[in-house]
C-alpha atoms as a PDB file:
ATOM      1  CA  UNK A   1      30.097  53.381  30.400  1.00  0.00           C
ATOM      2  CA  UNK A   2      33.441  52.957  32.003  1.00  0.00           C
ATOM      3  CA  UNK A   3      33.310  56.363  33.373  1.00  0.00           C
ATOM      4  CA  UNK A   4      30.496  55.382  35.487  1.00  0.00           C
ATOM      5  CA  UNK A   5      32.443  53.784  38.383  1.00  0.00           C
ATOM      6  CA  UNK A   6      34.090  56.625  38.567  1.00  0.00           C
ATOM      7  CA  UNK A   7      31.425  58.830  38.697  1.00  0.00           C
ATOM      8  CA  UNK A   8      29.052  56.292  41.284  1.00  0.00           C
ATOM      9  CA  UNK A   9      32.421  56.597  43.630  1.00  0.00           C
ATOM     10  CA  UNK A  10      33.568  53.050  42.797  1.00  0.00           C
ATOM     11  CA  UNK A  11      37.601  52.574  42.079  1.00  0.00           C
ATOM     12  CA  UNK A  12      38.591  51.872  38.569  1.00  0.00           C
ATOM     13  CA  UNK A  13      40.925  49.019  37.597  1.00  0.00           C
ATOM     14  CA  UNK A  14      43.846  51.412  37.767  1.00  0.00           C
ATOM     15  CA  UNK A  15      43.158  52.483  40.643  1.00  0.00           C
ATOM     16  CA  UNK A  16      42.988  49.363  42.410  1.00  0.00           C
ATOM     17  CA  UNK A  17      46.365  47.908  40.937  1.00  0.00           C
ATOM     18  CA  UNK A  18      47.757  51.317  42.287  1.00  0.00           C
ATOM     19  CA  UNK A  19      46.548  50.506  45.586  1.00  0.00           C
ATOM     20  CA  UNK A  20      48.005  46.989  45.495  1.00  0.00           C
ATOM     21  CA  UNK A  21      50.890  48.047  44.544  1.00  0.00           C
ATOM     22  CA  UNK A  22      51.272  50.425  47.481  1.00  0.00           C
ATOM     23  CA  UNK A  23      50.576  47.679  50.080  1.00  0.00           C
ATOM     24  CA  UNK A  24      53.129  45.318  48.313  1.00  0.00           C
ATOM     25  CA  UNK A  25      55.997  48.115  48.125  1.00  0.00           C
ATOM     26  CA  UNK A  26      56.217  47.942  52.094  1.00  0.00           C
ATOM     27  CA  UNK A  27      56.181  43.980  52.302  1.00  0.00           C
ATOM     28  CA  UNK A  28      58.771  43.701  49.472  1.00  0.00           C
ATOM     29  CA  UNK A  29      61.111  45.656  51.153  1.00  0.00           C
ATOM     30  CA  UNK A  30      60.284  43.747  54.370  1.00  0.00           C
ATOM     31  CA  UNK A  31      60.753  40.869  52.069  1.00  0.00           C
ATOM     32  CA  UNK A  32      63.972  41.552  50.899  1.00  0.00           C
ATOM     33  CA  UNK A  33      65.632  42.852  53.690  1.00  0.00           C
ATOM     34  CA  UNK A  34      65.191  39.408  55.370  1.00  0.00           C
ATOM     35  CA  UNK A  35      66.632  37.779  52.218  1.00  0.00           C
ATOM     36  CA  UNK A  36      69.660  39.803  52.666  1.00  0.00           C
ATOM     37  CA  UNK A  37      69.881  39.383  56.520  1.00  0.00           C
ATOM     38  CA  UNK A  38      69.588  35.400  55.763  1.00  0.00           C
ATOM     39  CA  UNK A  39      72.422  35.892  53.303  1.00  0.00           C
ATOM     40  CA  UNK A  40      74.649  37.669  55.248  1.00  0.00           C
ATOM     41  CA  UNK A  41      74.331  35.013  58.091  1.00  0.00           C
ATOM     42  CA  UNK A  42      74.824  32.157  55.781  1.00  0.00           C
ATOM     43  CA  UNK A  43      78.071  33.844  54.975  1.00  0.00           C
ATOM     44  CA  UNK A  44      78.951  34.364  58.161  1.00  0.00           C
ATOM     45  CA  UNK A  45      78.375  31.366  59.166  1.00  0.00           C
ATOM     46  CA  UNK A  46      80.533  29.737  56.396  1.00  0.00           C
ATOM     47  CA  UNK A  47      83.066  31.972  57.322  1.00  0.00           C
ATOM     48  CA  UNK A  48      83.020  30.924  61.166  1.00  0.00           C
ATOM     49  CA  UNK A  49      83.386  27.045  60.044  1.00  0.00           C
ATOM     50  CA  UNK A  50      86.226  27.676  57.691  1.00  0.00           C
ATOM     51  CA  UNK A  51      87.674  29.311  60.543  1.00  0.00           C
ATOM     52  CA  UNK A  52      87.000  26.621  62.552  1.00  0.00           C
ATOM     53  CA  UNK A  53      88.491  24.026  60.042  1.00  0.00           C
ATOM     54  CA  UNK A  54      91.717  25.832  59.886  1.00  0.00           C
ATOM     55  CA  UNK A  55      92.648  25.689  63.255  1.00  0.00           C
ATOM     56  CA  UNK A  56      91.174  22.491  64.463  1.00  0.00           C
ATOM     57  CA  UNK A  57      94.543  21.022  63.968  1.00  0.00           C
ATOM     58  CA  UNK A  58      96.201  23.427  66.555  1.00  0.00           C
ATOM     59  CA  UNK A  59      93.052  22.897  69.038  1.00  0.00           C
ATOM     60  CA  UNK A  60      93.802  19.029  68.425  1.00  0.00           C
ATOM     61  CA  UNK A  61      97.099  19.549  69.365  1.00  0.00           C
ATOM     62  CA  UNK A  62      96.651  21.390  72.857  1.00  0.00           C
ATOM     63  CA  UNK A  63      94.202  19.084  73.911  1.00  0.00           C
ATOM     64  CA  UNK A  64      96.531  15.893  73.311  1.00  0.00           C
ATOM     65  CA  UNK A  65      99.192  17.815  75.045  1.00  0.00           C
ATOM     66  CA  UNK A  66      96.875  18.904  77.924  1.00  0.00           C
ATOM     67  CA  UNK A  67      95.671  15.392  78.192  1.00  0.00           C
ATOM     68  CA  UNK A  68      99.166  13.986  78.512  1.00  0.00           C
ATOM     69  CA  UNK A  69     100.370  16.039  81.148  1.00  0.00           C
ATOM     70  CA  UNK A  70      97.369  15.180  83.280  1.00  0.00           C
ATOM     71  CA  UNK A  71      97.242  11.518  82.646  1.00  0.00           C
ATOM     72  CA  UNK A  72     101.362  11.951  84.188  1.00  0.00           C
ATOM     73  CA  UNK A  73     100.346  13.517  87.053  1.00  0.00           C
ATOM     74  CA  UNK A  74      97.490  10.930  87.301  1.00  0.00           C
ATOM     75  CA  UNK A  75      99.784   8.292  87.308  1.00  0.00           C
ATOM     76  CA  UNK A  76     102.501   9.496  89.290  1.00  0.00           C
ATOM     77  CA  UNK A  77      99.636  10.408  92.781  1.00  0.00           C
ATOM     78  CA  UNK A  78      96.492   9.165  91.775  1.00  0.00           C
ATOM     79  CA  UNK A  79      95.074   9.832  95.042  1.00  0.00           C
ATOM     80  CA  UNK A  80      96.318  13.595  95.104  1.00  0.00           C
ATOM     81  CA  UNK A  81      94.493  13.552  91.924  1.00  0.00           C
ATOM     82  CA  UNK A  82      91.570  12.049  93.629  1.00  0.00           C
ATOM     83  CA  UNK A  83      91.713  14.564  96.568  1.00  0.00           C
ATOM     84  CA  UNK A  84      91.654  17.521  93.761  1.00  0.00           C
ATOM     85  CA  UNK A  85      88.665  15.956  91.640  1.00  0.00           C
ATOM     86  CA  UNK A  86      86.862  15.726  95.156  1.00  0.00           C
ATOM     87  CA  UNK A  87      87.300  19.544  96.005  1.00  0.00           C
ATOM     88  CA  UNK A  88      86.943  20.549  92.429  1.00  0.00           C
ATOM     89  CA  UNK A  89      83.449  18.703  92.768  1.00  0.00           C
ATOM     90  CA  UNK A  90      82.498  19.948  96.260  1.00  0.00           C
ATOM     91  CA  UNK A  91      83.232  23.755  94.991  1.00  0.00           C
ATOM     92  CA  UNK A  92      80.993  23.157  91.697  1.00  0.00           C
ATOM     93  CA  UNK A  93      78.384  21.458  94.012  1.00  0.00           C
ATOM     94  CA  UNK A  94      79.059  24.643  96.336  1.00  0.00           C
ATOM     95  CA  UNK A  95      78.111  27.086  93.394  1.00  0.00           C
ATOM     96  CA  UNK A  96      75.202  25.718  92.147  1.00  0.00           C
ATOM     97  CA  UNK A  97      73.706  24.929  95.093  1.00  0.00           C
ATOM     98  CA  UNK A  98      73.757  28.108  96.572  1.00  0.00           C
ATOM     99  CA  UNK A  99      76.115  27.274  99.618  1.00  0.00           C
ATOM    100  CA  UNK A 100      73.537  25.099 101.262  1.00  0.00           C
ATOM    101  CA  UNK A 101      71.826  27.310 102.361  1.00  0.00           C
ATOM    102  CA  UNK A 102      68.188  26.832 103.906  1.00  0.00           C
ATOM    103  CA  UNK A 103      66.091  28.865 101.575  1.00  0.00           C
ATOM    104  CA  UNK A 104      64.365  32.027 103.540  1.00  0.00           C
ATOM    105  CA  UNK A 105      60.775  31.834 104.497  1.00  0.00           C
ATOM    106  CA  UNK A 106      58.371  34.004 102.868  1.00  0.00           C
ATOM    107  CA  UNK A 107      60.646  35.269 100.510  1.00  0.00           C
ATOM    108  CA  UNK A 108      59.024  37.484  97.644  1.00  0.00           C
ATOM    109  CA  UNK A 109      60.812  36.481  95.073  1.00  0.00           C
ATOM    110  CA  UNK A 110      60.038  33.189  94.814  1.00  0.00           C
ATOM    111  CA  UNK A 111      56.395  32.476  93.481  1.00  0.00           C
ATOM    112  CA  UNK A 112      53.599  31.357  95.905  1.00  0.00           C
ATOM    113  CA  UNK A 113      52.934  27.922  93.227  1.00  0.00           C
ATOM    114  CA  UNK A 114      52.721  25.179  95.618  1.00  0.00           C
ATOM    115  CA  UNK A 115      53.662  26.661  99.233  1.00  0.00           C
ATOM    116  CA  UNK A 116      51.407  25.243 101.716  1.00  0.00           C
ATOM    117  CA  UNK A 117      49.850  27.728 104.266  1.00  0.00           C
ATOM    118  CA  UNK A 118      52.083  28.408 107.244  1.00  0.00           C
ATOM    119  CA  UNK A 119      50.836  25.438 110.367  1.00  0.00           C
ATOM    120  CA  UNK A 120      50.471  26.506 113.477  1.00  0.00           C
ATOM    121  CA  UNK A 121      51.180  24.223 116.899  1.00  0.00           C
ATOM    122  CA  UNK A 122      47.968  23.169 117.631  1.00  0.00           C
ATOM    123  CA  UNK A 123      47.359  22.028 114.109  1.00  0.00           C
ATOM    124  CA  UNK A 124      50.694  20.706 113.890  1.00  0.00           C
ATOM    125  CA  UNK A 125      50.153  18.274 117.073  1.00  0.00           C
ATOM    126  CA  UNK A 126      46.525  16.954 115.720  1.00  0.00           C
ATOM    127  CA  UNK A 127      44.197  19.326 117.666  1.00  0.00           C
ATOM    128  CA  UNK A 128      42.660  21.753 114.730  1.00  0.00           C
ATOM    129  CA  UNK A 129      42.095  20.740 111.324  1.00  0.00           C
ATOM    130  CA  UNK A 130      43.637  22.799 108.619  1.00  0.00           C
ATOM    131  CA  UNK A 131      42.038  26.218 107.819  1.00  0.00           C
ATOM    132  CA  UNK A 132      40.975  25.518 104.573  1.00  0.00           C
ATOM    133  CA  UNK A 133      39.051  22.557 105.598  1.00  0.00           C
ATOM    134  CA  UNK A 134      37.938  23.993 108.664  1.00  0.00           C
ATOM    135  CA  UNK A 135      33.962  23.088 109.428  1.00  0.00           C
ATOM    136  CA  UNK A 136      31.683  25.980 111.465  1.00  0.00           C
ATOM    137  CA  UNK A 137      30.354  24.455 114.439  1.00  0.00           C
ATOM    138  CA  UNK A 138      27.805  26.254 115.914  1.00  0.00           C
ATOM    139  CA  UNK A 139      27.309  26.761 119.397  1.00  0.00           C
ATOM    140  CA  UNK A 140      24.066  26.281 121.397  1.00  0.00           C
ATOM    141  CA  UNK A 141      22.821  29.004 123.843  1.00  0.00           C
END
């Protein structure tokens, strides 16, 4: 009787567990690789904070030192300091804004989300509706 699977072309158990045990192979590995790459980031990563650890001390240091010799030129022409703190500001203001400058029209980079539809004069003085709301009048002969 357990021949006749087999012979009615249904799998036996073996079989079947060999099949499974082809589609796991692949996943395990998949598996296990991304145990590995977790590991080897956690290290890493342990690592980098040791690092850190060790020379916040020295990083402490420069920044006390940098913040003295600031706060002394501070104190000695505050408004000199002021008039650099100004221009550092404008040039920041400078590079993220783009210079100012008016941004081009029609420009095909920029996506058409919420661009209204060029006006013309006459609707711009009150004398034509806008396109889209424009109503066919019709004309008697």
């Amino acid at each position: 009787m357990p021949n006749e699977n087999k012979e009615m072309g249904h799998p036996g158990p073996s079989s079947q567990a060999s099949a499974t045990q082809k589609a796991a192979d692949p996943v395990n590995r998949i598996v296990e690789g991304a145990s590995q790459l977790a590991e080897d980031a956690r290290k890493a990563g342990e690592r980098y904070i040791e690092e850190g650890r060790r020379r916040l001390p020295e990083a402490e240091q420069y920044y006390r030192q940098g913040q003295e010799a600031v706060s002394a030129q501070v104190r000695e022409s505050p408004l000199a300091a002021m008039l650099i703190a100004g221009v550092v500001g404008y040039f920041l203001a400078y590079l993220v804004h783009g210079g100012g400058r008016a941004p081009r029209s029609g420009r095909s980079d920029a996506p058409p989300f919420g661009r209204r539809p060029p006006v013309n004069e006459a609707q711009r003085h009150g004398m034509q509706q806008d396109p889209r709301e424009r109503v066919e009048v019709s004309q008697s002969p």
